[in-house]
N, C-alpha and C. Protein backbone atom coordinates (compact mmCIF):
# COMPACT_ATOMS: atom_id res chain seq x y z
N UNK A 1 92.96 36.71 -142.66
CA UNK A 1 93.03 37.23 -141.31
C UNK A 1 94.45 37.66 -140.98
N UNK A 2 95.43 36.50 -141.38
CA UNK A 2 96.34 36.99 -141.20
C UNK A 2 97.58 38.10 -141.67
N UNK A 3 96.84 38.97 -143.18
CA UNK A 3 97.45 39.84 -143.96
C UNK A 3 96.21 40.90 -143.35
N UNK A 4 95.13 41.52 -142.41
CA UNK A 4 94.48 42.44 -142.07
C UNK A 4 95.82 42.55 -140.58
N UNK A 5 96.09 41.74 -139.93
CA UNK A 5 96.95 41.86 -138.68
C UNK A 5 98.38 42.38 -139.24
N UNK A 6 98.50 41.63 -140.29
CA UNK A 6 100.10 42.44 -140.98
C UNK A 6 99.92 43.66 -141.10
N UNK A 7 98.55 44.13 -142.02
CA UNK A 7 98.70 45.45 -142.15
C UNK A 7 98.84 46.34 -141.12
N UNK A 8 97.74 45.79 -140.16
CA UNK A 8 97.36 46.48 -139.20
C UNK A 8 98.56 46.90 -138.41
N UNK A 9 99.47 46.76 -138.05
CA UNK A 9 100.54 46.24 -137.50
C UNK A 9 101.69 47.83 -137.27
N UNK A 10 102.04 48.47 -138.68
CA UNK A 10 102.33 49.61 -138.58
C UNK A 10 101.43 51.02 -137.86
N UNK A 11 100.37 50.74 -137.79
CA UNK A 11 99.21 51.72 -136.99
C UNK A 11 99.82 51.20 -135.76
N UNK A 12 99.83 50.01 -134.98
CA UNK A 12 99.50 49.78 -133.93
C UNK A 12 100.34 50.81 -132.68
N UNK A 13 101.65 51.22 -132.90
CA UNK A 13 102.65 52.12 -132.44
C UNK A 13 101.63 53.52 -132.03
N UNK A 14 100.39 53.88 -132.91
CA UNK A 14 99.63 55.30 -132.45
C UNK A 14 98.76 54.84 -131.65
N UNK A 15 98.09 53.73 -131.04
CA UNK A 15 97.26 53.39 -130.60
C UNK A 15 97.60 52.74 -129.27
N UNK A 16 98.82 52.80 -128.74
CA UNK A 16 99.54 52.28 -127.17
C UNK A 16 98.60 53.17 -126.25
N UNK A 17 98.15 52.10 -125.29
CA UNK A 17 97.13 52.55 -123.83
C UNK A 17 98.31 53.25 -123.33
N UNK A 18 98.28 54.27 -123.02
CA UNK A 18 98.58 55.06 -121.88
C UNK A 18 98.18 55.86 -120.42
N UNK A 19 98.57 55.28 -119.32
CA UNK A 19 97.84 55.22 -118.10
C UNK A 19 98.39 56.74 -117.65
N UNK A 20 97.43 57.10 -116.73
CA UNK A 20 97.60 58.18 -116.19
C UNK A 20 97.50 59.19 -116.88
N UNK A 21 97.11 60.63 -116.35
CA UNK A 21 97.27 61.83 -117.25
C UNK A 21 98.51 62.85 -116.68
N UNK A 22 99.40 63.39 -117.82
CA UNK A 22 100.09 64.20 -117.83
C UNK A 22 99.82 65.28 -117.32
N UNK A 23 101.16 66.19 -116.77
CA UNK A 23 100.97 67.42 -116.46
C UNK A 23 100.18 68.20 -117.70
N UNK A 24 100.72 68.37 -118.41
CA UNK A 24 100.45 69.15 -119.61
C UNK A 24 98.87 68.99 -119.62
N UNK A 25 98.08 67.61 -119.44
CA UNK A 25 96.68 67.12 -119.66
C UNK A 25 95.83 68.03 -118.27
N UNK A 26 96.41 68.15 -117.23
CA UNK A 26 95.78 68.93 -116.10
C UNK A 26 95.98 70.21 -116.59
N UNK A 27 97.13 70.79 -116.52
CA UNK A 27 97.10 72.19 -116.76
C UNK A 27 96.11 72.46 -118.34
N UNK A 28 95.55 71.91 -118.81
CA UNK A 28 94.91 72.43 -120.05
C UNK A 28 93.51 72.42 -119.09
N UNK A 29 93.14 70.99 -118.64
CA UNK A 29 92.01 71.33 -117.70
C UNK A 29 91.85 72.07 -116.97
N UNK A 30 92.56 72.72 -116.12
CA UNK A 30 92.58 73.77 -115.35
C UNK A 30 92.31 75.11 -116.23
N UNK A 31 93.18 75.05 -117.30
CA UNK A 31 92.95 76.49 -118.37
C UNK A 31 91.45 76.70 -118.91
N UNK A 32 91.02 75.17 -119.12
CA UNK A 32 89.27 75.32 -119.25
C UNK A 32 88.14 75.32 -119.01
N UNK A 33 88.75 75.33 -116.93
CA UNK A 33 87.96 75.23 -115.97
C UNK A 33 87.81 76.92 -115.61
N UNK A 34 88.91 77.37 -115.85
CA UNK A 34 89.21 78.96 -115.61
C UNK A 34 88.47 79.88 -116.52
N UNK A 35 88.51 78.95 -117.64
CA UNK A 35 87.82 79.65 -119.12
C UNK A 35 86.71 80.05 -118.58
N UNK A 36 85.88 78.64 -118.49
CA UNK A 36 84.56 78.78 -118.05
C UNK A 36 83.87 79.78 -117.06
N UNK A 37 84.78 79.74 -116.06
CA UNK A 37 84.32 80.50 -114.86
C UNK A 37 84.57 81.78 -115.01
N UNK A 38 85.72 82.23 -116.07
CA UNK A 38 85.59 83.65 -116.13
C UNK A 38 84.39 83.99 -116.94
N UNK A 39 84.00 83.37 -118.50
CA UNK A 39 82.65 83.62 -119.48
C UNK A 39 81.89 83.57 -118.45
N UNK A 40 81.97 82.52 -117.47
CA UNK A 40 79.92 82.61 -116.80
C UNK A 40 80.23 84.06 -116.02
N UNK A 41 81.53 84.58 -115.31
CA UNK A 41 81.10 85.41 -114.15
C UNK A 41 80.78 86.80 -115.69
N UNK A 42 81.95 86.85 -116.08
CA UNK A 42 81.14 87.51 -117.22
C UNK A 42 79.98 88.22 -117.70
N UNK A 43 79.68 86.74 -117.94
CA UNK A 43 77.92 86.36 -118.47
C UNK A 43 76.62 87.18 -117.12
N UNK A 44 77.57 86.92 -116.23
CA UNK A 44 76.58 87.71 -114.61
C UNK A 44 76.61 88.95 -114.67
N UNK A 45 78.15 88.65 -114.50
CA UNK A 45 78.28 89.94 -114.06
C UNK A 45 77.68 91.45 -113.74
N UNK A 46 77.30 91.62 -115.73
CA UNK A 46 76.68 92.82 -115.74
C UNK A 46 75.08 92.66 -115.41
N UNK A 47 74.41 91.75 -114.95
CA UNK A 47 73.01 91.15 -114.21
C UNK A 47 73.03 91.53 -112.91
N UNK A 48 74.38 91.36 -112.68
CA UNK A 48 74.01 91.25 -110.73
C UNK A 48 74.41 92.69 -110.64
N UNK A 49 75.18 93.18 -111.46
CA UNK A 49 75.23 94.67 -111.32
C UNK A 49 74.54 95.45 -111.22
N UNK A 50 73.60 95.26 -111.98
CA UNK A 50 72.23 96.17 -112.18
C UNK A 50 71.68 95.74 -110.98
N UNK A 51 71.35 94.71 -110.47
CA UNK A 51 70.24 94.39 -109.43
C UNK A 51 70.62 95.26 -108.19
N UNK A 52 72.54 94.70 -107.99
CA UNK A 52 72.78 95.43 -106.70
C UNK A 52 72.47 96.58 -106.73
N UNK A 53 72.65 97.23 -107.87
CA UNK A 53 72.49 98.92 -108.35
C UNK A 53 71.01 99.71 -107.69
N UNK A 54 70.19 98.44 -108.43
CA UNK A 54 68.99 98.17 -107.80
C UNK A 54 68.29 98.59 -106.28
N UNK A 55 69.22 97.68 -105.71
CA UNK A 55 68.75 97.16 -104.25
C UNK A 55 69.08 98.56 -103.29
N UNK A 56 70.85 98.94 -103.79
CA UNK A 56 70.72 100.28 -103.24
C UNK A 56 70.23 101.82 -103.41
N UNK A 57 69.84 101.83 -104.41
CA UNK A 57 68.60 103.02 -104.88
C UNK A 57 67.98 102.74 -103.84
N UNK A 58 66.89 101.22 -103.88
CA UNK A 58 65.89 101.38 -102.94
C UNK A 58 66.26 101.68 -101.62
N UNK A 59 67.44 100.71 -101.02
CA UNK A 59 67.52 101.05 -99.85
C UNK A 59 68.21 102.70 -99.40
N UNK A 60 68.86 103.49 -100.41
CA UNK A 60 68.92 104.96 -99.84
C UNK A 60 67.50 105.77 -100.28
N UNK A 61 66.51 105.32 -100.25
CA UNK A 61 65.37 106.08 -100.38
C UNK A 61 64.48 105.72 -99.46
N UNK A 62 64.72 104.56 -98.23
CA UNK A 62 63.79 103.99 -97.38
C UNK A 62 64.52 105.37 -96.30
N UNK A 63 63.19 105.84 -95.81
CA UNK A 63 63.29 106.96 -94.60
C UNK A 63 63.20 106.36 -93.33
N UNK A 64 64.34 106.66 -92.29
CA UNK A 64 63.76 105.78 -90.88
C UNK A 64 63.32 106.76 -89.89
N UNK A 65 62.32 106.69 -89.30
CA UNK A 65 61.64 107.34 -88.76
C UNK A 65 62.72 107.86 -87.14
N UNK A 66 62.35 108.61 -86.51
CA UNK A 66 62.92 109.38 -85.85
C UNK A 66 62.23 108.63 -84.49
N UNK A 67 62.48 108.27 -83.47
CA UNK A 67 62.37 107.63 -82.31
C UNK A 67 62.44 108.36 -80.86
């Protein structure tokens, strides 16, 4: 037991708890929160394009009657 703790002993220096997260650790989250949201609008984008494209065809072809 007590030559597995010797060994162990030089590792132990990579394995220190460290509390809190770094700047560096947010700004990457933020970079892959941004990621995301640009691929999904992306990913829409050219969907909602067509629809709006869509919506106004129909609506410049609705005739309003004269009153």
């Amino acid at each position: 037991m007590a030559d597995t703790i010797k060994n162990a002993r030089p590792y132990h220096c990579f394995y220190q708890h460290q509390r809190g997260a770094t700047a560096t650790e947010y700004a990457m989250l933020i970079v892959f929160i941004a990621l995301a949201i640009a691929i999904g609008a992306q990913a829409l984008g050219g969907g909602l394009g067509n629809t709006l494209t869509n919506i106004g065809n129909m609506i410049s072809t609705v005739v309003i009657p004269n009153v």
